[in-house]
C-alpha atoms as a PDB file:
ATOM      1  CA  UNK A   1     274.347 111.813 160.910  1.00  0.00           C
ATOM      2  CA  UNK A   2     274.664 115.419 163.114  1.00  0.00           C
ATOM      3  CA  UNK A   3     278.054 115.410 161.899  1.00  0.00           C
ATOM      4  CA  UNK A   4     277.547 114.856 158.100  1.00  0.00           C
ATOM      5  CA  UNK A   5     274.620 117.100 158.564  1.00  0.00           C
ATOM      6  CA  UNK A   6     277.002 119.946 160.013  1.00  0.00           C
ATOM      7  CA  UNK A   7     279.403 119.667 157.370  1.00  0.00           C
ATOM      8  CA  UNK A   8     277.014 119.966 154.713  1.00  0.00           C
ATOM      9  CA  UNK A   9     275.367 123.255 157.228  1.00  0.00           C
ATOM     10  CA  UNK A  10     278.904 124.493 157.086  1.00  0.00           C
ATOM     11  CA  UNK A  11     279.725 124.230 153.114  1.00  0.00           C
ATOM     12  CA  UNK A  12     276.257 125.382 152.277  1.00  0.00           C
ATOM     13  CA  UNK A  13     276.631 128.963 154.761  1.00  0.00           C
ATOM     14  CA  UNK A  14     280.473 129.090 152.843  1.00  0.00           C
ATOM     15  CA  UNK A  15     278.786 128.762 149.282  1.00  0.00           C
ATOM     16  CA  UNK A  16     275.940 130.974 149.363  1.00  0.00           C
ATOM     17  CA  UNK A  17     278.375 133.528 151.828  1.00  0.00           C
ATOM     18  CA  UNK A  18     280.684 133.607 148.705  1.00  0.00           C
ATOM     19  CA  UNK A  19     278.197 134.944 146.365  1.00  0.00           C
ATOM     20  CA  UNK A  20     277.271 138.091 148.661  1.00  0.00           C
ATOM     21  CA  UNK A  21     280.767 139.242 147.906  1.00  0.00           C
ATOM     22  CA  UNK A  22     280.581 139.023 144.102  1.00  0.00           C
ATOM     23  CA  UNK A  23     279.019 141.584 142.248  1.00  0.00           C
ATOM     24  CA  UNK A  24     275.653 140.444 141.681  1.00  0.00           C
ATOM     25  CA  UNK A  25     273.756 141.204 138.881  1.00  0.00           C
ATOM     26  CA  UNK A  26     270.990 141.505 141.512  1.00  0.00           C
ATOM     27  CA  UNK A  27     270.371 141.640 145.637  1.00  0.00           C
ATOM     28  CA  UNK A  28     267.491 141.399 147.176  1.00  0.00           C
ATOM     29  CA  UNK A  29     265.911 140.394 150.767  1.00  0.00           C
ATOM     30  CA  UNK A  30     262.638 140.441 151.827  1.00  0.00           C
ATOM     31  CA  UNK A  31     259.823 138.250 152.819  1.00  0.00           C
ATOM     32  CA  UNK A  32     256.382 136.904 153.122  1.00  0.00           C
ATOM     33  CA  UNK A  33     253.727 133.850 154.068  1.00  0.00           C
ATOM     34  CA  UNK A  34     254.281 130.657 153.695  1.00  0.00           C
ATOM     35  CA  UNK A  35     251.893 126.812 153.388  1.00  0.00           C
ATOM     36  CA  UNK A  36     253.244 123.997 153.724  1.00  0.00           C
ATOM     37  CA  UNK A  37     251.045 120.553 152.788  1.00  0.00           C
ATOM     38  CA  UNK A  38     250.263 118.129 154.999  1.00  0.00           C
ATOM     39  CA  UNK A  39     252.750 115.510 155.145  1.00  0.00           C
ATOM     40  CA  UNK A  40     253.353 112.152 156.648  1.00  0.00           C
ATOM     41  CA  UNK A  41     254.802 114.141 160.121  1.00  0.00           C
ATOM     42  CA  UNK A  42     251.916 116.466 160.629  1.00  0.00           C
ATOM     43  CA  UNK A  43     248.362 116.041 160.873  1.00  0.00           C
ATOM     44  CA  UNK A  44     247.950 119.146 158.739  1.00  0.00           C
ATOM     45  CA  UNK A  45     249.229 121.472 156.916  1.00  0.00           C
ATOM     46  CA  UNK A  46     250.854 124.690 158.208  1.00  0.00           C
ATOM     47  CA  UNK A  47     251.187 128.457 157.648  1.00  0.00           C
ATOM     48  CA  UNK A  48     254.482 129.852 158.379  1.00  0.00           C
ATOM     49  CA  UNK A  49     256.782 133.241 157.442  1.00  0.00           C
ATOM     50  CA  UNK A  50     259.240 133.203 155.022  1.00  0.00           C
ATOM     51  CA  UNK A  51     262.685 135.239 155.145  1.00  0.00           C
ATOM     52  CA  UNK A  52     264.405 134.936 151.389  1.00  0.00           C
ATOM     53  CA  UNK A  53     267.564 136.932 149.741  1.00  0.00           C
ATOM     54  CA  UNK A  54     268.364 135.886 145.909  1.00  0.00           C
ATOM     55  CA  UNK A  55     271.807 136.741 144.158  1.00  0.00           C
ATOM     56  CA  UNK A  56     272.167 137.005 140.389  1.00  0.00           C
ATOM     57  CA  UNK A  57     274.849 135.150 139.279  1.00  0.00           C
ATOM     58  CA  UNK A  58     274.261 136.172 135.297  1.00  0.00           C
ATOM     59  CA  UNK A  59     271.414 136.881 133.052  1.00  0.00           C
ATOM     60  CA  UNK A  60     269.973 133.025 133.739  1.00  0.00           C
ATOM     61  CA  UNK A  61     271.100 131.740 136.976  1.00  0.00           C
ATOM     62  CA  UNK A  62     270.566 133.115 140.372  1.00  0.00           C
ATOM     63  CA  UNK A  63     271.271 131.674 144.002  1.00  0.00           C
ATOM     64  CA  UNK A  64     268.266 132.185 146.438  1.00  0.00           C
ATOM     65  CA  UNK A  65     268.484 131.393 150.347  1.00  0.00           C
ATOM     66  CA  UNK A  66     265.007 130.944 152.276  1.00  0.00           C
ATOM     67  CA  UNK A  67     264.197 130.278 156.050  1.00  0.00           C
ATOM     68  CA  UNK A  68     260.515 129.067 156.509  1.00  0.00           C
ATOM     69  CA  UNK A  69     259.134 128.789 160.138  1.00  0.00           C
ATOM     70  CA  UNK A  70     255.834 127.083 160.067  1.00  0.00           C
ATOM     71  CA  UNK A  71     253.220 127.827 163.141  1.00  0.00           C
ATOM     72  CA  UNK A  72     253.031 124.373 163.860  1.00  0.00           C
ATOM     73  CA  UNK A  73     250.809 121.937 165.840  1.00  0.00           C
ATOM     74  CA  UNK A  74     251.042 122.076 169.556  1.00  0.00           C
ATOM     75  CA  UNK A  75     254.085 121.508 170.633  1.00  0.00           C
ATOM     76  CA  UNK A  76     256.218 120.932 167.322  1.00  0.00           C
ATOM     77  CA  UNK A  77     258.352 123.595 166.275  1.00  0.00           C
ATOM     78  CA  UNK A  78     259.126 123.553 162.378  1.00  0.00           C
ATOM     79  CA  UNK A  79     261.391 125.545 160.316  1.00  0.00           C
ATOM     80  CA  UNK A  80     263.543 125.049 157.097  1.00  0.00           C
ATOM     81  CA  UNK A  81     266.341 126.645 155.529  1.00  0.00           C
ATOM     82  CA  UNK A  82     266.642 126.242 151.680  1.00  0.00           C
ATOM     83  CA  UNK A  83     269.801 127.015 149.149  1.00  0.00           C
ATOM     84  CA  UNK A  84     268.440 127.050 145.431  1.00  0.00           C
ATOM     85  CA  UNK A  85     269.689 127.319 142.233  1.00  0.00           C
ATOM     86  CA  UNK A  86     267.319 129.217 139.910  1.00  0.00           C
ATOM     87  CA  UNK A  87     267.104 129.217 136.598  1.00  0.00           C
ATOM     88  CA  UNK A  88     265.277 132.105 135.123  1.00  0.00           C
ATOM     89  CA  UNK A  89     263.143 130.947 131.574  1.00  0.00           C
ATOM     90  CA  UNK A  90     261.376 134.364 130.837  1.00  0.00           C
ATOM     91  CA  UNK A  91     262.675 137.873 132.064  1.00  0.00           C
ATOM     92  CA  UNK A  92     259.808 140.331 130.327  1.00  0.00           C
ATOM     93  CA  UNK A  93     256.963 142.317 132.578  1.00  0.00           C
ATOM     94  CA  UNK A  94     257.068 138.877 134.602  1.00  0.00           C
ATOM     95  CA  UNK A  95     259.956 137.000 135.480  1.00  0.00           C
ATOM     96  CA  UNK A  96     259.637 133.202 135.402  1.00  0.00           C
ATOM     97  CA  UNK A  97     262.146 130.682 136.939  1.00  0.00           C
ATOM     98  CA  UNK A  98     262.604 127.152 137.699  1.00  0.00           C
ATOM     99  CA  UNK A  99     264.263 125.550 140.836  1.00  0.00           C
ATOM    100  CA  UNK A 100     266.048 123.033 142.551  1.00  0.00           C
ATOM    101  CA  UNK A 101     268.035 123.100 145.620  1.00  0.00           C
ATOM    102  CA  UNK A 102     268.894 121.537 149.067  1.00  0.00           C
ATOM    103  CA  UNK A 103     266.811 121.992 152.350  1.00  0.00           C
ATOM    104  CA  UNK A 104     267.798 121.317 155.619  1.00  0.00           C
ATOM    105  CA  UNK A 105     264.212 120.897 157.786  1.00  0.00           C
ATOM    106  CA  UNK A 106     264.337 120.626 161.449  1.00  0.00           C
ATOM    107  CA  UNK A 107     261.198 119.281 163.416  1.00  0.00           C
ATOM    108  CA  UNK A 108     260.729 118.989 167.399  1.00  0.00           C
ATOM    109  CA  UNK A 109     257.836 117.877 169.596  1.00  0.00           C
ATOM    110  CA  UNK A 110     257.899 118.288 173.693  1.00  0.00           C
ATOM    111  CA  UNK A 111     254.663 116.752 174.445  1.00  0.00           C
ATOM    112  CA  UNK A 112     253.046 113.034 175.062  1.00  0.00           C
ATOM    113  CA  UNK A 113     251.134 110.986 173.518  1.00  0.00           C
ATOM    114  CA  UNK A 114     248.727 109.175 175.008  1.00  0.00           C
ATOM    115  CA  UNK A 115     249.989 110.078 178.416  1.00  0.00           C
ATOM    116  CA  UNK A 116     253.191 109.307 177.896  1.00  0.00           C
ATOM    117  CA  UNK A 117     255.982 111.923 177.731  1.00  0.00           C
ATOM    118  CA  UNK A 118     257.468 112.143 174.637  1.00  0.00           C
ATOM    119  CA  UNK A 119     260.747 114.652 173.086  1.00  0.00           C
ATOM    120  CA  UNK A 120     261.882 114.113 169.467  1.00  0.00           C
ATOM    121  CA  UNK A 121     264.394 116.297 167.963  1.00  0.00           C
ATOM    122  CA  UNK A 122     264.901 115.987 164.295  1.00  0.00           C
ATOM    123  CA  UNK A 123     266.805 117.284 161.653  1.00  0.00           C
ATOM    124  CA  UNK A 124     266.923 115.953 158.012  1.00  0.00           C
ATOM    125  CA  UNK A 125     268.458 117.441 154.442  1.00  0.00           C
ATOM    126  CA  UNK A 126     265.982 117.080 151.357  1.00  0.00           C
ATOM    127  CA  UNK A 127     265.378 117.923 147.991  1.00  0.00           C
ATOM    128  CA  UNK A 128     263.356 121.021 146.487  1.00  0.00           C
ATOM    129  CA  UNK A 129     262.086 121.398 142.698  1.00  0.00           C
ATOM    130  CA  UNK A 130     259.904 123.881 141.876  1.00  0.00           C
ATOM    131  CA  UNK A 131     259.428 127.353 140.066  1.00  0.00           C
ATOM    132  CA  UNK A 132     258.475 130.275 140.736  1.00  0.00           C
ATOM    133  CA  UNK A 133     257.103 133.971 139.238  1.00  0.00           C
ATOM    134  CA  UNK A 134     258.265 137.966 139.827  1.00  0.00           C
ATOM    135  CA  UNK A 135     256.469 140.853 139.146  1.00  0.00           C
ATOM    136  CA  UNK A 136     258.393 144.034 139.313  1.00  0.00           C
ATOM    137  CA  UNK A 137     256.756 147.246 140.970  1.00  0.00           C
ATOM    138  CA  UNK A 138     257.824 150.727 142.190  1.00  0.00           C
ATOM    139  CA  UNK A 139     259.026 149.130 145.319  1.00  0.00           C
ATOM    140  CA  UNK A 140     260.184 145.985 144.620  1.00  0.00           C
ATOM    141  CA  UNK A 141     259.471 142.510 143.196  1.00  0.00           C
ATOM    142  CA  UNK A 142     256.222 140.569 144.144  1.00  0.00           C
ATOM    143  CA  UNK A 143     256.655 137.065 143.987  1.00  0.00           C
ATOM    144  CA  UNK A 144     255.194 133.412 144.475  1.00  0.00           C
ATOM    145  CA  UNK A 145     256.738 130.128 144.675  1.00  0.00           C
ATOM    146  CA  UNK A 146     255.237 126.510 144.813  1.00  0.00           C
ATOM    147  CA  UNK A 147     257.902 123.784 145.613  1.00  0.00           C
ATOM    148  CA  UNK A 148     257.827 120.501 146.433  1.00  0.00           C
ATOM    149  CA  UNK A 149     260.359 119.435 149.338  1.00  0.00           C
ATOM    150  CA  UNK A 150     261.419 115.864 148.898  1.00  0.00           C
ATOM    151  CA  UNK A 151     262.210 113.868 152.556  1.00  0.00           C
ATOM    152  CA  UNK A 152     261.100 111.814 155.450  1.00  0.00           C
ATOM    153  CA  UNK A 153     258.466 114.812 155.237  1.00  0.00           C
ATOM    154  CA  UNK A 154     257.855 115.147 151.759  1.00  0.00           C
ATOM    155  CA  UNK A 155     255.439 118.290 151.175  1.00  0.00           C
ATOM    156  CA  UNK A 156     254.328 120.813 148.947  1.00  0.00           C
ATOM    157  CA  UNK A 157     255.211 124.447 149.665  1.00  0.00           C
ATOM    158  CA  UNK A 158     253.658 127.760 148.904  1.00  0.00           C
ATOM    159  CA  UNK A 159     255.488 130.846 149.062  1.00  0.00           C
ATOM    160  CA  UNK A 160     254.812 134.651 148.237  1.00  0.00           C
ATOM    161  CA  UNK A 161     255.901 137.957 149.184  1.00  0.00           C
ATOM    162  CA  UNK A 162     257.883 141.114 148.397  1.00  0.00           C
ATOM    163  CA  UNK A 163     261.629 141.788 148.230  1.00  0.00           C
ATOM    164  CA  UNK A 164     263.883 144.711 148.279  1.00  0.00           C
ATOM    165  CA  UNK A 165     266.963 145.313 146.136  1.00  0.00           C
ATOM    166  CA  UNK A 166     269.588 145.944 148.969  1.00  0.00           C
END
């Protein structure tokens, strides 16, 4: 599994890394807060930081790269990295656009339970569908995002923030 996991790691970095060399119709990095639901891992849900750049491909379709990393429980450390594919529905004093994308989630916990000493070390590659909305200002775009991320940890995600056109 680690290696079909760093394949796919690999191809993903390549793909998105060829679309910072095109000229984009748009560029932009930034960031913002993050929630993610409670899910079958965690006993509850999580706030987290989120550090996004999006690449216009054409009028309609954009790329958009996230890292989440959520301030977990006690000892579990929790962060994802997302590739998406957005499709933009409405581009007029607020931008609209649907999602869907890979995300590669990575969970550990150093701890015990119960008195017993415990390490677990995972990473797994889901599915993410969602939309999301832009408001332009003097300074850059406002957005917010709900998702839902489909895997062994299946949870809803909230997302907004401000980017920058680079």
């Amino acid at each position: 599994m680690k290696k079909v996991l760093n394949i796919v790691l690999a191809a993903s970095v390549c793909f998105l890394a060829s679309f910072i060399h095109v000229e984009a119709k748009e560029k932009s990095i930034g960031g913002g807060l993050v929630f993610g639901s409670k899910s079958d891992g965690f006993q509850s849900s999580a706030l987290g930081i989120d550090l996004r750049g999006v690449f216009g491909i054409n009028d309609k379709f954009r790329i958009g790269a996230d890292f989440d990393y959520y301030f977990a429980e006690e000892n579990v450390t929790f962060w994802v990295i997302d590739g998406n594919l957005h499709y933009v529905f409405v581009e007029d004093e607020v931008l609209v656009y649907g999602l869907a994308g890979l995300a590669i989630l990575h969970v550990s916990f150093d701890g015990s339970l119960f008195g017993v000493p415990v390490e677990i070390d995972e990473t797994d590659i889901g599915l993410n569908l969602g939309g999301g909305v832009e408001f332009p200002t003097k300074f850059g775009v406002v957005f917010g995002e709900l998702k839902l991320q489909i895997e062994d940890l299946t949870q809803v995600v909230i997302a907004g923030g401000v980017r920058f056109d680079i």
